[in-house]
Protein backbone atom coordinates (compact mmCIF):
# COMPACT_ATOMS: atom_id res chain seq x y z
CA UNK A 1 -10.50 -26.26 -10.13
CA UNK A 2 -13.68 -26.03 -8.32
CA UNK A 3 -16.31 -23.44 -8.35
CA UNK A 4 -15.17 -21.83 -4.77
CA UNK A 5 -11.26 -21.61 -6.20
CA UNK A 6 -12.57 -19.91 -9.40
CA UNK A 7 -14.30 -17.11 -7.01
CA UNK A 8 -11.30 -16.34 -5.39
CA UNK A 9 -9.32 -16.09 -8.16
CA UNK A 10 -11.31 -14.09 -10.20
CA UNK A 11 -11.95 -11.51 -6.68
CA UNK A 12 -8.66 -11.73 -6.54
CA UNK A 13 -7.84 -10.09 -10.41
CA UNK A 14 -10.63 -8.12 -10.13
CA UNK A 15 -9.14 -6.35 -6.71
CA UNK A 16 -5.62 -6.61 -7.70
CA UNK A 17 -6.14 -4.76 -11.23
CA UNK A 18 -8.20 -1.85 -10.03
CA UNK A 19 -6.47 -1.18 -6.60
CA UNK A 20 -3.75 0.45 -8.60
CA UNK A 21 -5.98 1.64 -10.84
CA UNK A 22 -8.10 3.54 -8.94
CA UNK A 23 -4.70 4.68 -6.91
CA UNK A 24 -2.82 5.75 -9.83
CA UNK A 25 -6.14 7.95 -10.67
CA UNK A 26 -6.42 9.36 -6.71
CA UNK A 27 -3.11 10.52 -6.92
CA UNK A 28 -4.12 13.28 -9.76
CA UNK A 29 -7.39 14.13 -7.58
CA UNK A 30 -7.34 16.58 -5.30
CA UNK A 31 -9.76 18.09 -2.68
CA UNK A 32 -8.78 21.65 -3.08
CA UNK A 33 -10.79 23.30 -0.29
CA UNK A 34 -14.42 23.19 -1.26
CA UNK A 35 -13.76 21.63 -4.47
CA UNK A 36 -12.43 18.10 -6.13
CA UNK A 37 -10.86 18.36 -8.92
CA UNK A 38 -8.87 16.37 -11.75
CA UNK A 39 -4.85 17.60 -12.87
CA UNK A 40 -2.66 16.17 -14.63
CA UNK A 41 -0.08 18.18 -13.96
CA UNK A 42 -0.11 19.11 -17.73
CA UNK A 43 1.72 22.29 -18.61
CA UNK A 44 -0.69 25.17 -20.22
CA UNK A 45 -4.10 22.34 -18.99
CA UNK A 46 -6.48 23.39 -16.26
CA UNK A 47 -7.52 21.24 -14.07
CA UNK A 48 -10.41 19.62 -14.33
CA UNK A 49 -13.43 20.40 -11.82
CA UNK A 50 -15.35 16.78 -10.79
CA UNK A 51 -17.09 18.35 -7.70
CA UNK A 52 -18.03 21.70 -6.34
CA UNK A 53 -19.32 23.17 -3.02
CA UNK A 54 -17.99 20.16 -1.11
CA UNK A 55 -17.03 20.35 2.71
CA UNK A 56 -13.67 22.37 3.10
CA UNK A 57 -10.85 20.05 3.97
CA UNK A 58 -7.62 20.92 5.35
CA UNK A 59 -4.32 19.11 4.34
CA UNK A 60 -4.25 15.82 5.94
CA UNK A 61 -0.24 16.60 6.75
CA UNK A 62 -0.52 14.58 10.26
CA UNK A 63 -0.90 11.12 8.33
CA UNK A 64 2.70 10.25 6.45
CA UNK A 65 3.84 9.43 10.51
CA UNK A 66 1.32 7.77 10.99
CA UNK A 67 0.97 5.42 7.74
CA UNK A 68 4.91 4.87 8.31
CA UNK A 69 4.29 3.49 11.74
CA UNK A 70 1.69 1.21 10.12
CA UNK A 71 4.45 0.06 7.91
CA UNK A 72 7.08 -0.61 10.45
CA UNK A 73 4.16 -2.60 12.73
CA UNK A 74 2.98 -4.60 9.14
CA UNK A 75 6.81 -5.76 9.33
CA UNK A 76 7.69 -6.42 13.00
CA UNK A 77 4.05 -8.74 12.48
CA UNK A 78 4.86 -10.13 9.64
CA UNK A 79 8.33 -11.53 10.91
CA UNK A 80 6.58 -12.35 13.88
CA UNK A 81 3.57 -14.40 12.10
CA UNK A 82 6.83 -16.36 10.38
CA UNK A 83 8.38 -16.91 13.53
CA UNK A 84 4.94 -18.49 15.30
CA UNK A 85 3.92 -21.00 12.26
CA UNK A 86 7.65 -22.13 12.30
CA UNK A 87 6.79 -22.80 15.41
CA UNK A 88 3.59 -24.82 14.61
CA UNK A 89 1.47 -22.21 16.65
CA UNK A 90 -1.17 -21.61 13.36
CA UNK A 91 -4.13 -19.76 15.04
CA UNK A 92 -0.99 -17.12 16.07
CA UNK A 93 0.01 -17.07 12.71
CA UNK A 94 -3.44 -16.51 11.00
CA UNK A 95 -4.94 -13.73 13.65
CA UNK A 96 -1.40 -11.60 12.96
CA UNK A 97 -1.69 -12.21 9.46
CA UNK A 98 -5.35 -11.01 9.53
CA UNK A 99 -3.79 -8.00 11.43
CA UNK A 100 -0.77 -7.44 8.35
CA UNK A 101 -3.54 -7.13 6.05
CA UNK A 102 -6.13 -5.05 8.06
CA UNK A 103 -3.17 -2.52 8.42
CA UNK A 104 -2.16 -2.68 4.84
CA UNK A 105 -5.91 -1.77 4.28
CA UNK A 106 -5.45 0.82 6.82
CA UNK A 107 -2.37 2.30 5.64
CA UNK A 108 -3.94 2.13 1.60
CA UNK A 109 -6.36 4.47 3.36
CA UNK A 110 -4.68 7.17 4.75
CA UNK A 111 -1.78 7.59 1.66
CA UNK A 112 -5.16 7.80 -0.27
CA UNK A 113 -6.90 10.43 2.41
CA UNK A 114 -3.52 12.44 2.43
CA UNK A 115 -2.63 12.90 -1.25
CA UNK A 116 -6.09 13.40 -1.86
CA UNK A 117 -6.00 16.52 0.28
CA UNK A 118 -2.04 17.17 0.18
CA UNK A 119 0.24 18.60 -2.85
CA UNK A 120 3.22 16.30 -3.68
CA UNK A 121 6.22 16.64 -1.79
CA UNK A 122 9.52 16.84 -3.83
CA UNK A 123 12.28 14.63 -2.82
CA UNK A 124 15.24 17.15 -2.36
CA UNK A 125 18.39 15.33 -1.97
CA UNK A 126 21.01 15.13 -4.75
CA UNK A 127 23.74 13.02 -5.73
CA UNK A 128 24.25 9.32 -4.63
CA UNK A 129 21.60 9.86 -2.12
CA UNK A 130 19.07 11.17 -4.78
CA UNK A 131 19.78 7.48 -6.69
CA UNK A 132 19.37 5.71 -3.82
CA UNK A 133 16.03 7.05 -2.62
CA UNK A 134 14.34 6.78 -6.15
CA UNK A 135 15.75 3.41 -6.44
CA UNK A 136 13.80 2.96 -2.54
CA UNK A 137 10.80 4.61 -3.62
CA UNK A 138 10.06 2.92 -7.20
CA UNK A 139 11.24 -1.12 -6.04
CA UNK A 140 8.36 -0.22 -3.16
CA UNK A 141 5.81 1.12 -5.33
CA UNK A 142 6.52 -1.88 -8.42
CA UNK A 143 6.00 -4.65 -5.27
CA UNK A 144 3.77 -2.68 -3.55
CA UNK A 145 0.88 -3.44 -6.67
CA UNK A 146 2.44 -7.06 -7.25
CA UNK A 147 2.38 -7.70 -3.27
CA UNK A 148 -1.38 -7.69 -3.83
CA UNK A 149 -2.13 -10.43 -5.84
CA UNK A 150 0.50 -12.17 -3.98
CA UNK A 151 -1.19 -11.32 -0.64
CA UNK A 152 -5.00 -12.08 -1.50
CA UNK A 153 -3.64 -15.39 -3.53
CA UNK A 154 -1.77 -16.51 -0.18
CA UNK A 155 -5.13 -15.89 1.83
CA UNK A 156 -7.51 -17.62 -0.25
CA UNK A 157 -4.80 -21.02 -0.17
CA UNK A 158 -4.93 -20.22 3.09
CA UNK A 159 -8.70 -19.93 4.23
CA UNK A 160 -9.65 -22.93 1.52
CA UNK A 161 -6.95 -25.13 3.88
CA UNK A 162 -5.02 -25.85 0.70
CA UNK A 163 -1.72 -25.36 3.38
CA UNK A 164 0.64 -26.75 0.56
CA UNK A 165 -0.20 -24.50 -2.26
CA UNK A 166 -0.57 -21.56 0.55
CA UNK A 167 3.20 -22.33 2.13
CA UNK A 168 4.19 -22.85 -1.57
CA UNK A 169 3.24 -18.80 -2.54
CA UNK A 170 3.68 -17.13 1.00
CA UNK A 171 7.70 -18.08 0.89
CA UNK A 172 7.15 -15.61 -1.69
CA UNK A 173 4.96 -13.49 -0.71
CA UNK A 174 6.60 -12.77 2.66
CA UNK A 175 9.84 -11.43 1.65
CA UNK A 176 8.04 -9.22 -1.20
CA UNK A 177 5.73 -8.13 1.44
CA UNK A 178 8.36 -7.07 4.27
CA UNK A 179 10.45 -5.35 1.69
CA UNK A 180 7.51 -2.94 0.91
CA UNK A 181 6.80 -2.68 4.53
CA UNK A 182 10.27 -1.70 5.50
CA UNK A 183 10.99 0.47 2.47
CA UNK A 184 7.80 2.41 2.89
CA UNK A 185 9.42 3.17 6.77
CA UNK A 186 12.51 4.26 4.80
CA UNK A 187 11.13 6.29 2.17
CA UNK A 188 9.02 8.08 4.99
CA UNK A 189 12.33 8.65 6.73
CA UNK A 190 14.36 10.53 3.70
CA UNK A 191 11.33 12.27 2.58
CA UNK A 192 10.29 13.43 5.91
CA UNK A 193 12.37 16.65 5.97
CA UNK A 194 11.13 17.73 2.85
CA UNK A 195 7.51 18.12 4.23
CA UNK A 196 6.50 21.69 4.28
């Protein structure tokens, strides 16, 4: 393996260990109006306070729309970028898979910005429909951190124009990748009247 390779694949575990990481951690901060501060959600624990006399922020309750669109427009691209390097058409293929990704980036960015500013919704459906949703919502959230080594490992083949070990990973990476794309759409969908 040569020097370049050994970059990318160490960016590459570097960026796919603490993206979750540092996700898993947002999603027990909150910027509580002036404040940021640290909960576990622990029963009889106060949170803890990490910043004080911040700008006040509102609820960022406009985004979940929004960062389902990005979803459903990750997919449609995706299938798409399939469609035009089946089709031999490779500068196509790369420019809407540069778009997938800047989206993904995008989308990371706003479920950040709104649970960062939003309290947890609870999922209020019971029965068969209950089972179904949580089944949704933790397949998209297990892929969703193994998508991105998949992703970034994909791009690298890709950009160092090693086109059989890139084709050899993206049949794999695609269908992992749509199915987060599309459930994230759905789990919008059957959370969205929940929303306060």
């Amino acid at each position: 393996m040569d020097k370049k390779s050994r970059i990318y694949d160490s960016l590459i575990w570097v960026v796919s260990i603490i993206v979750p990481l540092v996700v898993a951690l947002l999603l027990f901060t909150k910027w509580d109006y002036d404040k940021l501060v640290f909960d576990l959600r622990i029963p009889n624990q106060d949170p803890i306070i990490l910043m004080e006399n911040l700008p006040i922020v509102k609820p960022l309750t406009f985004l979940p729309p929004i960062y389902a669109t990005i979803n459903g427009l990750t997919a449609i691209l995706l299938v798409l970028a399939v469609y035009y390097i089946k089709k031999g058409k490779r500068k196509i293929h790369e420019n809407l898979v540069k778009v997938c990704i800047a989206l993904s980036l995008s989308f990371l960015v706003m479920y950040i910005a709104y649970h960062l500013t939003t309290d947890p919704t609870s999922f209020e459906g019971t029965g068969a429909i209950s089972f179904l949703y949580f089944f949704i919502l933790i397949t998209h959230i297990l892929l969703s951190i193994i998508v991105i080594p998949m992703v970034l490992v994909s791009y690298s083949r890709a950009v160092q124009s090693k086109f059989v070990l890139h084709k050899k990973i993206a049949k794999i990476t695609f269908p992992v990748w749509l199915y987060v794309a599309v459930t994230g759409v759905v789990v919008y969908l059957m959370i969205s009247p929940y929303y306060s």
